[in-house]
C-alpha atoms as a PDB file:
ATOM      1  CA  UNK A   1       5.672   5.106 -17.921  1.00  0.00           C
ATOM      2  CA  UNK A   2       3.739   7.165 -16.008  1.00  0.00           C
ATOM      3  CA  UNK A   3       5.360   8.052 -12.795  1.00  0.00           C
ATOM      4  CA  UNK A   4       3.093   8.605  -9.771  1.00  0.00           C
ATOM      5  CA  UNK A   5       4.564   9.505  -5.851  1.00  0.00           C
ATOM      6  CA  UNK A   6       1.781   9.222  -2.992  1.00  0.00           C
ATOM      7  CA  UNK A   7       2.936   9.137   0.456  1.00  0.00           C
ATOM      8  CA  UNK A   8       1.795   7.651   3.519  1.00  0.00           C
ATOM      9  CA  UNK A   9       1.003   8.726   6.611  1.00  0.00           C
ATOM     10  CA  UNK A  10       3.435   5.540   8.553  1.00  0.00           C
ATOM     11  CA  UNK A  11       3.356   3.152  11.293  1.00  0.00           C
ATOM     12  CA  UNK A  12       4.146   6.296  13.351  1.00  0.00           C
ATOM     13  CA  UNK A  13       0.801   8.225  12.625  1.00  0.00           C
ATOM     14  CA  UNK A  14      -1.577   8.936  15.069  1.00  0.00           C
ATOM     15  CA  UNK A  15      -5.412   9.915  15.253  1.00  0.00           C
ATOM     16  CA  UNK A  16      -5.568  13.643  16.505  1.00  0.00           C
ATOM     17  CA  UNK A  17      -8.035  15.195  13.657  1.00  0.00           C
ATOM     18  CA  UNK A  18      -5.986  18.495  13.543  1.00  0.00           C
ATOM     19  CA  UNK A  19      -2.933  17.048  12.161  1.00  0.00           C
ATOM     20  CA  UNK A  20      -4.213  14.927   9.955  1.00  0.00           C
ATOM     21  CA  UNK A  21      -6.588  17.034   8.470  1.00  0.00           C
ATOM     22  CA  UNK A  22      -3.716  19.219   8.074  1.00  0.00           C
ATOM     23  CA  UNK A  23      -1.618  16.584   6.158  1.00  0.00           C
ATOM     24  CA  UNK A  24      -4.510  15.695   4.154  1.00  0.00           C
ATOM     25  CA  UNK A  25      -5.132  19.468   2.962  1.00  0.00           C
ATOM     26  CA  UNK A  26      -1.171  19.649   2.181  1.00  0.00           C
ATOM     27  CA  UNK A  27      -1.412  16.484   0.549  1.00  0.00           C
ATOM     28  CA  UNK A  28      -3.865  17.573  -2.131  1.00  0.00           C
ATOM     29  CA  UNK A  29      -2.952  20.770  -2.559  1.00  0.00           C
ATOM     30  CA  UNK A  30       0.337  20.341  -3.645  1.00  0.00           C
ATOM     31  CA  UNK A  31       0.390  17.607  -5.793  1.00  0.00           C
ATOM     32  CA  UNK A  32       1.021  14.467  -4.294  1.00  0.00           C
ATOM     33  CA  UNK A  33      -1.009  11.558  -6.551  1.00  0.00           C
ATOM     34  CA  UNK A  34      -1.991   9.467  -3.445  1.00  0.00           C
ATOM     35  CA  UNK A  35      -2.575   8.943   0.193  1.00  0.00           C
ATOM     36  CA  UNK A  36      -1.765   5.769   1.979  1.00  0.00           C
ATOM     37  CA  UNK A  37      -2.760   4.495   5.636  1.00  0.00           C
ATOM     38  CA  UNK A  38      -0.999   1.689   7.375  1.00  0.00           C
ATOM     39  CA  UNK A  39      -3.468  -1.284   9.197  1.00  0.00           C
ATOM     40  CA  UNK A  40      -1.637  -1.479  12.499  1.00  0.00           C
ATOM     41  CA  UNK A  41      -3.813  -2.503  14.641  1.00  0.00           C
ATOM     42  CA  UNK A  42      -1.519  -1.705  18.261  1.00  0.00           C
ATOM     43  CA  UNK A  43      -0.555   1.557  16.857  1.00  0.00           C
ATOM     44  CA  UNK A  44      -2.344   4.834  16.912  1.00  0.00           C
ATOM     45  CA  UNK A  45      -2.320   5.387  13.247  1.00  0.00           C
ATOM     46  CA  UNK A  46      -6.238   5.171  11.789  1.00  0.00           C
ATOM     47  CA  UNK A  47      -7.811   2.597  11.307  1.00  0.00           C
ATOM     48  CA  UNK A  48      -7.142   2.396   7.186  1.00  0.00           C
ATOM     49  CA  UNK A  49     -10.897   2.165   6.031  1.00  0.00           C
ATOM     50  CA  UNK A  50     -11.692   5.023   8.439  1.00  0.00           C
ATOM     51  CA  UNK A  51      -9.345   7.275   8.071  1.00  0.00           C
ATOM     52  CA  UNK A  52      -9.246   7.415   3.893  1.00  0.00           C
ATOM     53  CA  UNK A  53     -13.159   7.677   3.888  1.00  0.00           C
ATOM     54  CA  UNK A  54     -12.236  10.670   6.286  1.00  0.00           C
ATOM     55  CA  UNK A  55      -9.616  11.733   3.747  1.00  0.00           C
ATOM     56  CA  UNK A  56     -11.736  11.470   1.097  1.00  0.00           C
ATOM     57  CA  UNK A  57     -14.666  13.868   2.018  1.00  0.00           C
ATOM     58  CA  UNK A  58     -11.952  16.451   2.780  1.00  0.00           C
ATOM     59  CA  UNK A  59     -10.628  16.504  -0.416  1.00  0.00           C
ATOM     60  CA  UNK A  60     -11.974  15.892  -4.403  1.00  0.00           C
ATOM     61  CA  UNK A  61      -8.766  14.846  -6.695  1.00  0.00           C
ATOM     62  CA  UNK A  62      -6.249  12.957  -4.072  1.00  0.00           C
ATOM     63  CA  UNK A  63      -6.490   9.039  -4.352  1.00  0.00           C
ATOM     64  CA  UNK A  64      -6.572   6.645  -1.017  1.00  0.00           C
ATOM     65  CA  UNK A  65      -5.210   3.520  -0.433  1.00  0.00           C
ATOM     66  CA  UNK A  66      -4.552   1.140   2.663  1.00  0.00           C
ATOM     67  CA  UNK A  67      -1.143   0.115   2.093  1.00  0.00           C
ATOM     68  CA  UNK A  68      -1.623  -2.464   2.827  1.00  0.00           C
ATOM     69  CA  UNK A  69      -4.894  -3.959   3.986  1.00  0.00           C
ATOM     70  CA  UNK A  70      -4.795  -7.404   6.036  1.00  0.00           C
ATOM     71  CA  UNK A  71      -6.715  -9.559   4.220  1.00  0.00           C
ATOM     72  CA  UNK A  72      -6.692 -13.342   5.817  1.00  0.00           C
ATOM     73  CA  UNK A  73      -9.496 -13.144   8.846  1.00  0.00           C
ATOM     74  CA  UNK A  74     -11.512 -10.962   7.162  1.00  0.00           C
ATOM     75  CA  UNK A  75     -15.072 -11.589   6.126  1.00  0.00           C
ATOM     76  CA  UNK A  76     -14.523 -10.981   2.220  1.00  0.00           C
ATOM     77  CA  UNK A  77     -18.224  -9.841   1.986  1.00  0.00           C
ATOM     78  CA  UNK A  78     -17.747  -7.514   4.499  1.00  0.00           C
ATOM     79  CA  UNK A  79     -14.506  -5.612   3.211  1.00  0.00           C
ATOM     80  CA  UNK A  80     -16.088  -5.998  -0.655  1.00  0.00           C
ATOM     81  CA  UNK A  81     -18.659  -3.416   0.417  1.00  0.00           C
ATOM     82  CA  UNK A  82     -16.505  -1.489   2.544  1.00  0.00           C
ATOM     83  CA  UNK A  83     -14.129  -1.105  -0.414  1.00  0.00           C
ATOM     84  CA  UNK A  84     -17.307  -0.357  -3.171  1.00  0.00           C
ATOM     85  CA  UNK A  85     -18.953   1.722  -0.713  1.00  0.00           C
ATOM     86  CA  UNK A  86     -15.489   4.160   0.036  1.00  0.00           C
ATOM     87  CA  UNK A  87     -14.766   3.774  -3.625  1.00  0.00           C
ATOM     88  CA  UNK A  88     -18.204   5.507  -4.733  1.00  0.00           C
ATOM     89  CA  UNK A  89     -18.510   8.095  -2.204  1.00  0.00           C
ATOM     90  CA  UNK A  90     -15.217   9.166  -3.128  1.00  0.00           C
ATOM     91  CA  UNK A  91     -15.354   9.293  -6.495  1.00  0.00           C
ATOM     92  CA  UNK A  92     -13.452   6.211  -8.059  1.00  0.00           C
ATOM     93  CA  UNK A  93     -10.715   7.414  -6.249  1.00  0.00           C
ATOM     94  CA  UNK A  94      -9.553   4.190  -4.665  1.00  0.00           C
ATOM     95  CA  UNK A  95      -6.491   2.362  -4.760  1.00  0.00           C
ATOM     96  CA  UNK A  96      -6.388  -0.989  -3.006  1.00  0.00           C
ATOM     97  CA  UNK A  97      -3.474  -3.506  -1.751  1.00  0.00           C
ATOM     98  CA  UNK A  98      -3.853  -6.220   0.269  1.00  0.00           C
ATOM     99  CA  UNK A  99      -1.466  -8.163   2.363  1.00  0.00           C
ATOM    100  CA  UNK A 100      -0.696 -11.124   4.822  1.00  0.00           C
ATOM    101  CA  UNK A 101      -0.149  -8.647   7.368  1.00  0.00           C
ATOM    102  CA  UNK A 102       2.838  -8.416   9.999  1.00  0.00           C
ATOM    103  CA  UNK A 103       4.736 -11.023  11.169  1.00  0.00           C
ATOM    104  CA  UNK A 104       3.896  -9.884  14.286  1.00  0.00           C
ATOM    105  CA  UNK A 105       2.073 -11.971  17.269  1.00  0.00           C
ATOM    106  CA  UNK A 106       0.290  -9.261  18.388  1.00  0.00           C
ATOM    107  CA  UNK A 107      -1.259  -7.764  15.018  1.00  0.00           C
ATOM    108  CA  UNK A 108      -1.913 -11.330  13.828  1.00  0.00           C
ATOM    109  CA  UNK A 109      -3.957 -12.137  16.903  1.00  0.00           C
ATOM    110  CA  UNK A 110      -6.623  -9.504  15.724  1.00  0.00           C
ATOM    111  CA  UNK A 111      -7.188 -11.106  12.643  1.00  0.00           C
ATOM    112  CA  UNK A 112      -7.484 -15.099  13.382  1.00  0.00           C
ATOM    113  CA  UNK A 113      -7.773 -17.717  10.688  1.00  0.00           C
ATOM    114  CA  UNK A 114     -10.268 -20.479   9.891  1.00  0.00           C
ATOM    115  CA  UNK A 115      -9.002 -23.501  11.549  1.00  0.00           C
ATOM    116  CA  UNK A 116      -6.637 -25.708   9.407  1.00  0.00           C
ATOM    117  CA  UNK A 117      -5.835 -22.850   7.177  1.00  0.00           C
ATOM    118  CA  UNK A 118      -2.250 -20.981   6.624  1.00  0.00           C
ATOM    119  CA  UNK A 119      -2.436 -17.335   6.150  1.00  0.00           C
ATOM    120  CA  UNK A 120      -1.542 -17.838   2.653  1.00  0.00           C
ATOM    121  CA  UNK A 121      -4.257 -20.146   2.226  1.00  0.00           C
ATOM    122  CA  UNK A 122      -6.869 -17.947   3.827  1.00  0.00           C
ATOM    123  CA  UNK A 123      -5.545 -14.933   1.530  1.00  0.00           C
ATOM    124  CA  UNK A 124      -6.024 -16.579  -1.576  1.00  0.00           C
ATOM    125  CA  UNK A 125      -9.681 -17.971  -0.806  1.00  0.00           C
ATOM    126  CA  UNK A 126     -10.314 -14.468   0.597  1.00  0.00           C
ATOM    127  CA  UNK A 127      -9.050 -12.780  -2.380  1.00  0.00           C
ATOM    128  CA  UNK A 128     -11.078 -14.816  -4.806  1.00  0.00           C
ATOM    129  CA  UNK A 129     -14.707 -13.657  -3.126  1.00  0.00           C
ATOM    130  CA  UNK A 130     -13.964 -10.438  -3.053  1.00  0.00           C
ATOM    131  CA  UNK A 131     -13.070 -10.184  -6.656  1.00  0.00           C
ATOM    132  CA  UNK A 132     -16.497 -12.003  -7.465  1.00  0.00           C
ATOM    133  CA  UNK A 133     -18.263  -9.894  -5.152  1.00  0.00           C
ATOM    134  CA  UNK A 134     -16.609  -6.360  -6.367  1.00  0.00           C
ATOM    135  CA  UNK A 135     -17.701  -7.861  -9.825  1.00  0.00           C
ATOM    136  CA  UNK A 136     -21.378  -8.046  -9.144  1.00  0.00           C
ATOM    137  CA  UNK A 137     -21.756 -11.984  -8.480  1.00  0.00           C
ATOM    138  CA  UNK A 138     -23.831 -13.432  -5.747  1.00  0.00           C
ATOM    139  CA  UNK A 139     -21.846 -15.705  -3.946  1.00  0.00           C
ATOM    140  CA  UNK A 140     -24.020 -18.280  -0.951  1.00  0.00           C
ATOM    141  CA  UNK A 141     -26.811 -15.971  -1.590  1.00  0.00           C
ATOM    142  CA  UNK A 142     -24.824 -13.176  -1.178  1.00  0.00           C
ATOM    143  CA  UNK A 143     -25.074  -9.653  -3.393  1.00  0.00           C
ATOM    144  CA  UNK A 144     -22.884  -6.965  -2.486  1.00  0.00           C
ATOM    145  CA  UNK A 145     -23.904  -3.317  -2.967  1.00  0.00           C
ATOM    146  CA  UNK A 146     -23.459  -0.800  -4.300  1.00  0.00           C
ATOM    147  CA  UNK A 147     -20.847  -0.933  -7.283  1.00  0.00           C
ATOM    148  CA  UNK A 148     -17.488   0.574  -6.982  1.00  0.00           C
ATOM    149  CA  UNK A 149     -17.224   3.060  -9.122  1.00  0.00           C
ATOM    150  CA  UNK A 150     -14.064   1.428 -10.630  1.00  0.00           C
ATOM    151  CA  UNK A 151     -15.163  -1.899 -13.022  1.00  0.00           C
ATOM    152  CA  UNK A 152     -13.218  -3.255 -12.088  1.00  0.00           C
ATOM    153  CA  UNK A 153     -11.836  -2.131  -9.487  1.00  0.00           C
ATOM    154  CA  UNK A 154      -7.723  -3.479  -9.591  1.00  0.00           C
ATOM    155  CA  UNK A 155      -6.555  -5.463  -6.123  1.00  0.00           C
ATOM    156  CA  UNK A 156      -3.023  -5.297  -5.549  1.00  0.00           C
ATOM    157  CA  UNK A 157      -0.981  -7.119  -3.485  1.00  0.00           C
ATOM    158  CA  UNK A 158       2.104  -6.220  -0.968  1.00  0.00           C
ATOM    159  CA  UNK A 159       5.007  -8.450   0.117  1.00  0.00           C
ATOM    160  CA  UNK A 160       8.054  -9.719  -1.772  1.00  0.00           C
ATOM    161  CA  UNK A 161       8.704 -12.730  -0.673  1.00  0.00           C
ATOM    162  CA  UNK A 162       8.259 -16.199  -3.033  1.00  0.00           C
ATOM    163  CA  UNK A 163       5.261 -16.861  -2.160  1.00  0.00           C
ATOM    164  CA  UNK A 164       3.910 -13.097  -2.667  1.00  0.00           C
ATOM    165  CA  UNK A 165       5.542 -12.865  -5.957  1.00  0.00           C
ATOM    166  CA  UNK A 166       3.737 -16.395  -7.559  1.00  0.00           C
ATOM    167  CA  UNK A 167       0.406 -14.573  -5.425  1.00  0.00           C
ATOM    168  CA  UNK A 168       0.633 -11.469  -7.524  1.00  0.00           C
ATOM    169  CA  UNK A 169       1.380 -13.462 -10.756  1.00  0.00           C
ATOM    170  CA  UNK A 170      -1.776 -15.907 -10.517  1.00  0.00           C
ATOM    171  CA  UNK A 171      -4.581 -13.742  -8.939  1.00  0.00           C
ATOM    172  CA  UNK A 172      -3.885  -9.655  -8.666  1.00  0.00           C
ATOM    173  CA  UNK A 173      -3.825  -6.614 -10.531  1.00  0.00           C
ATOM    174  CA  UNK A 174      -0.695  -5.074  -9.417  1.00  0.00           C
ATOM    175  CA  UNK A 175       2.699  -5.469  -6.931  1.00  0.00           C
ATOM    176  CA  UNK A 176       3.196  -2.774  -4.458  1.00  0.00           C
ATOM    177  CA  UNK A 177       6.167  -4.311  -1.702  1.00  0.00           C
ATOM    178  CA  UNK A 178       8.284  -2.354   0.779  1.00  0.00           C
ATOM    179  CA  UNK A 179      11.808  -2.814   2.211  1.00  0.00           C
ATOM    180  CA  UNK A 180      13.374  -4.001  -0.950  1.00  0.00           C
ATOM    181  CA  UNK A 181      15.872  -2.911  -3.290  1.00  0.00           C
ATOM    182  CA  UNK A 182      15.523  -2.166  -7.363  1.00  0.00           C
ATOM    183  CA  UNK A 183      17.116  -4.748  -8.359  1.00  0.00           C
ATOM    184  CA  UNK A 184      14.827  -7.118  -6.122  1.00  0.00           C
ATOM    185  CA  UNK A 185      12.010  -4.966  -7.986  1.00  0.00           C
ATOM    186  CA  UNK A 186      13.440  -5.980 -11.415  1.00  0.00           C
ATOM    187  CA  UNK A 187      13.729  -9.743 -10.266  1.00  0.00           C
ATOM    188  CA  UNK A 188      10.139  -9.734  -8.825  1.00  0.00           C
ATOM    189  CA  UNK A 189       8.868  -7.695 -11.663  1.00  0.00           C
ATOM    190  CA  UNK A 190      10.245 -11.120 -13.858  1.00  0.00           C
ATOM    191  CA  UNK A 191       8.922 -13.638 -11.629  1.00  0.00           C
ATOM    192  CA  UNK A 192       5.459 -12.107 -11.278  1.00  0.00           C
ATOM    193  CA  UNK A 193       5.033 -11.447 -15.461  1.00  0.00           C
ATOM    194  CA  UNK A 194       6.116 -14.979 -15.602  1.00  0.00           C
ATOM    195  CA  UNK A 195       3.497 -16.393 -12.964  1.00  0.00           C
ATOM    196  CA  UNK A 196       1.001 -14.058 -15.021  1.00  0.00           C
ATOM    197  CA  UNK A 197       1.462 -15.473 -18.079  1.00  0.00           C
ATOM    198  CA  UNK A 198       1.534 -19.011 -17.260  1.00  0.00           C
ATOM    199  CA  UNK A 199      -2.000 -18.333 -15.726  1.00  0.00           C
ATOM    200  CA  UNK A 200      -3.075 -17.147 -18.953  1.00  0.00           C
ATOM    201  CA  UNK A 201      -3.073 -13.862 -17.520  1.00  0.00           C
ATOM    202  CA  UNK A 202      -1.062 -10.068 -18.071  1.00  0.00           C
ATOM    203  CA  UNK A 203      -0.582  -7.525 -15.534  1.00  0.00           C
ATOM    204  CA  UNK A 204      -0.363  -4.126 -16.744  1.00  0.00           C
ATOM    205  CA  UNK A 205       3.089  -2.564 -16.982  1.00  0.00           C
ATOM    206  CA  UNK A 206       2.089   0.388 -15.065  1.00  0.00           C
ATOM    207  CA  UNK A 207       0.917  -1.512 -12.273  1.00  0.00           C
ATOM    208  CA  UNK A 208       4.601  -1.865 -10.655  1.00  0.00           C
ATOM    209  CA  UNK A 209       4.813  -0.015  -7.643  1.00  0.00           C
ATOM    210  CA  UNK A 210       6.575   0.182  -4.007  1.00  0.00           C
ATOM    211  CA  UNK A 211       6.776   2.143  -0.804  1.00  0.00           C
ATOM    212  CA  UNK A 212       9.724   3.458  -0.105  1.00  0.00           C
ATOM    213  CA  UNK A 213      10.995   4.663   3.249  1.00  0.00           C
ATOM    214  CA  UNK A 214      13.736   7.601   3.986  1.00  0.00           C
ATOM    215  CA  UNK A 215      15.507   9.003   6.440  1.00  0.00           C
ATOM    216  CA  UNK A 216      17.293  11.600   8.009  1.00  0.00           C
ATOM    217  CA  UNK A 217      19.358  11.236  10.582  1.00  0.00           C
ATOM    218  CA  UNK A 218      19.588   8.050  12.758  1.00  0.00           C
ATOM    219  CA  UNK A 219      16.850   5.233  11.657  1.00  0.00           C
ATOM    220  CA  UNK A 220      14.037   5.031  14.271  1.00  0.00           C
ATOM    221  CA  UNK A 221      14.053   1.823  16.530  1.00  0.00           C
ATOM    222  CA  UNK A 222      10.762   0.818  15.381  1.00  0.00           C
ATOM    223  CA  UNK A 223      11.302   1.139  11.579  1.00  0.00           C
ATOM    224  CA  UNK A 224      15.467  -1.039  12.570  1.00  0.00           C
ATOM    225  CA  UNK A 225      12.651  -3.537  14.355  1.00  0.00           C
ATOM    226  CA  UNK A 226      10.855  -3.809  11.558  1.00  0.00           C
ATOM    227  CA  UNK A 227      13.569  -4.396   8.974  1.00  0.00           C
ATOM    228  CA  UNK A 228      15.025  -6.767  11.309  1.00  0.00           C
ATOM    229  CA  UNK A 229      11.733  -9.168  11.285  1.00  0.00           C
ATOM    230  CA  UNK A 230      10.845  -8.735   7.414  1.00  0.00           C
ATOM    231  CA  UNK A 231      14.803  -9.065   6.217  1.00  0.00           C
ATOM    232  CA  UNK A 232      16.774 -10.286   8.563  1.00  0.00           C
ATOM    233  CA  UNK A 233      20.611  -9.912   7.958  1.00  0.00           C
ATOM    234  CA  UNK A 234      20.018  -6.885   5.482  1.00  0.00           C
ATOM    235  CA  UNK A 235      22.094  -3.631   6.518  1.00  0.00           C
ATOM    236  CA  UNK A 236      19.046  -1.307   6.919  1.00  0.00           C
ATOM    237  CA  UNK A 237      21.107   1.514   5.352  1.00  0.00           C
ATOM    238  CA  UNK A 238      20.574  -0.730   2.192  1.00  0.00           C
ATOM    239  CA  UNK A 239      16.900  -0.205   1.887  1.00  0.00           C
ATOM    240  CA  UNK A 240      16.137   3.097   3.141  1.00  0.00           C
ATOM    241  CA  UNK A 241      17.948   6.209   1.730  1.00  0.00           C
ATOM    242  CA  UNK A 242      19.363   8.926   3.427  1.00  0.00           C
ATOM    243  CA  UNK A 243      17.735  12.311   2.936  1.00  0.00           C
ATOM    244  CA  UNK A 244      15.563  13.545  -0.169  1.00  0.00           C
ATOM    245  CA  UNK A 245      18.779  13.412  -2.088  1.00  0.00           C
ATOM    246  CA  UNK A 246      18.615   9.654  -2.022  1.00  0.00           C
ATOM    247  CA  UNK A 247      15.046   9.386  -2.104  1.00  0.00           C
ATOM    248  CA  UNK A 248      15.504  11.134  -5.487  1.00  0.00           C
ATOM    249  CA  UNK A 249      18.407   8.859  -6.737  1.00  0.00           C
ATOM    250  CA  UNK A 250      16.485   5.888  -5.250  1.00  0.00           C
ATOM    251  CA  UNK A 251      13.272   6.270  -6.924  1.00  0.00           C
ATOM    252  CA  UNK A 252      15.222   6.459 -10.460  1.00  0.00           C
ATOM    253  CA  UNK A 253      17.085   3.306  -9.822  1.00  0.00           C
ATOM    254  CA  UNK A 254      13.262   2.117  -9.060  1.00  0.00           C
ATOM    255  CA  UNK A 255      11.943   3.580 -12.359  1.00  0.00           C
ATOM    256  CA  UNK A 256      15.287   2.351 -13.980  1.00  0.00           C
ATOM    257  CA  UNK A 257      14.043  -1.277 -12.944  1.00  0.00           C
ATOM    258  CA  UNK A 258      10.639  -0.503 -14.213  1.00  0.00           C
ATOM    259  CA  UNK A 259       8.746   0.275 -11.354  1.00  0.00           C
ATOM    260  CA  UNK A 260       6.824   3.668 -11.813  1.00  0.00           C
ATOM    261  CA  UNK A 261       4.016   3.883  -8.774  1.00  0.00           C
ATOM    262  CA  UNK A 262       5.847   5.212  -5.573  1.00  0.00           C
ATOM    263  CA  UNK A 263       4.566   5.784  -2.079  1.00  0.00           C
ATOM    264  CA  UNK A 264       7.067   8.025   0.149  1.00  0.00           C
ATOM    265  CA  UNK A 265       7.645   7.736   3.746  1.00  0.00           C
ATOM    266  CA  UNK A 266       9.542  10.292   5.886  1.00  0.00           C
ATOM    267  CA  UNK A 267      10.923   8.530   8.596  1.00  0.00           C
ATOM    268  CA  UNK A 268      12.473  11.112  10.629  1.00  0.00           C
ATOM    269  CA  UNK A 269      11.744  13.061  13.256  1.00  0.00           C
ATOM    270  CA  UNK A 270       8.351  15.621  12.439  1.00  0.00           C
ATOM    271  CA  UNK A 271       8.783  19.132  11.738  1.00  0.00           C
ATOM    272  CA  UNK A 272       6.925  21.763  13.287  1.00  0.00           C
ATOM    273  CA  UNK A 273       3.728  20.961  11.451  1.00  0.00           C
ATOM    274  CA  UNK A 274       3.052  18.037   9.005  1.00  0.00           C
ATOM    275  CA  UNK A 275       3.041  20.174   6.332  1.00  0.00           C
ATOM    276  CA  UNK A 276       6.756  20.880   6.852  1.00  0.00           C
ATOM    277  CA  UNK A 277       7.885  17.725   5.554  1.00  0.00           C
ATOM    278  CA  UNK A 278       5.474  17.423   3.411  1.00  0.00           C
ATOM    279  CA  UNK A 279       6.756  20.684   1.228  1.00  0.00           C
ATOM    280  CA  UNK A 280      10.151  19.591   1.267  1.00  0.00           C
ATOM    281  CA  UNK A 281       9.282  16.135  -0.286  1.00  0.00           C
ATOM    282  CA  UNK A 282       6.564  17.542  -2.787  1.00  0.00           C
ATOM    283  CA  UNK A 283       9.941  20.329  -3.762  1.00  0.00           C
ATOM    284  CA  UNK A 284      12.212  17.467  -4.575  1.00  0.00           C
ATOM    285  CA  UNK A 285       9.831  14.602  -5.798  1.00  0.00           C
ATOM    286  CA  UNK A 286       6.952  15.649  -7.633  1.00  0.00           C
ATOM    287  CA  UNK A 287       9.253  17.084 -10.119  1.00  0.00           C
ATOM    288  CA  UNK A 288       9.729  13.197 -10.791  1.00  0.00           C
ATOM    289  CA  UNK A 289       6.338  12.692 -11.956  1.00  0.00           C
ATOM    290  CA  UNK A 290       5.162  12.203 -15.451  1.00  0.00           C
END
């Protein structure tokens, strides 16, 4: 397998240009494979579409991603050329995963459904135009332009829950979930080649990823809020590993369970500049890549 370790910028990101730009520089020029922006819509972290076309005309190899991109309330023409459009002027450098979104009042409000339709509903109707749009069909008299770059151009898909897993199986190119463990990865991996192949479908071996969040020190309130709505009764200290050290021993557990596309989030508090953290993590995981 070919391992790959991205990182993303959090739900704890903000907008100032110097920083980021910073980051971004650090990111590429040590080695990381990927970079990853959050949709969180009450937070200060970029906008996801924004910030990696920003990303992207700072830099020439890194690859971008919104991890992951709400998906149900969307207009499916409208984020089909914002996706071909950032994945042409930037190369064919685009990674894309799409998601329900929070289970969050406040973050769902900004994206509101057709009436009569679940989320899950909404996703998979949503998910289905873009895919004919990205491929070049006119759909109600609409033609999307340009082409990505990418043909095609794969469409992941986050969250591990049932109903994501059976998702993944039937209509996407890929699995990239957060907050789980690698044996939940192994079990999802099943269910999802399973789904795939009962659709008369295959999803590439390589396309098994996950985000995976460490820590040093005490876990932040936000990131204990979090856990607490997406898996309740799980001790956090479960899912997100203390230090680099685990990072390290969690990510081969991960590629032990055949997962082998990592993005890495630092959870702790910032050093003095963004690219402090930054060269620890690309010292202790890029060695991991393949």
């Amino acid at each position: 397998m070919k391992i790959r370790i991205g990182t993303i910028l959090g739900i704890d990101g903000d907008s100032d240009p110097g920083p980021f730009n910073e980051a971004v520089a650090a990111m590429e020029d040590l080695g990381f494979d990927s970079l990853w922006l959050a949709e969180l819509t009450s937070r200060a972290t970029p906008d996801p579409i924004v910030g990696l076309a920003h990303a992207a005309a700072r830099t020439t190899r890194l690859k971008i991603g919104p991890g992951v991109l709400v998906l149900p309330g969307r207009n499916p023409a409208v984020v089909a050329k914002q996706l071909a459009s950032l994945d042409r002027l930037s190369g064919g450098r685009l990674l894309v995963a799409f998601g329900l979104g929070l289970p969050d009042p406040a973050e769902r409000a900004a994206f509101p459904l057709p009436a009569g339709r679940t989320r899950g509903e909404a996703f998979d109707a949503a998910l289905a135009l873009v895919r004919r749009y990205l491929a070049g069909e006119t759909v109600d008299g609409v033609r999307v332009r340009p082409d990505p770059v990418q043909q095609p151009l794969d469409l992941w898909i986050g969250g591990s829950s049932p109903a994501a897993l059976v998702r993944t199986g039937r209509l996407a190119d890929g699995w990239l979930p957060s907050l789980i463990t690698p044996e939940e990865a192994a079990e999802g991996r099943a269910v999802i080649e399973r789904e795939a192949e009962q659709a008369g479908r295959r999803i590439d071996p390589e396309h098994f990823g996950v985000t995976l969040t460490y820590q040093d020190g005490e876990i932040p309130e936000v990131l204990l809020a979090q856990v607490a709505r997406r898996r309740p009764g799980i001790d956090p200290d479960v899912l997100i590993p203390k230090g680099l050290d685990g990072a390290v021993r969690r990510i081969e557990e991960f590629v032990a369970a055949g997962t082998s596309k990592f993005v890495v989030r630092h959870s702790g508090p910032a050093g003095a500049s963004p690219t402090v953290n930054l060269q620890a993590m690309a010292d202790a995981l890029l060695p991991l890549q393949t």
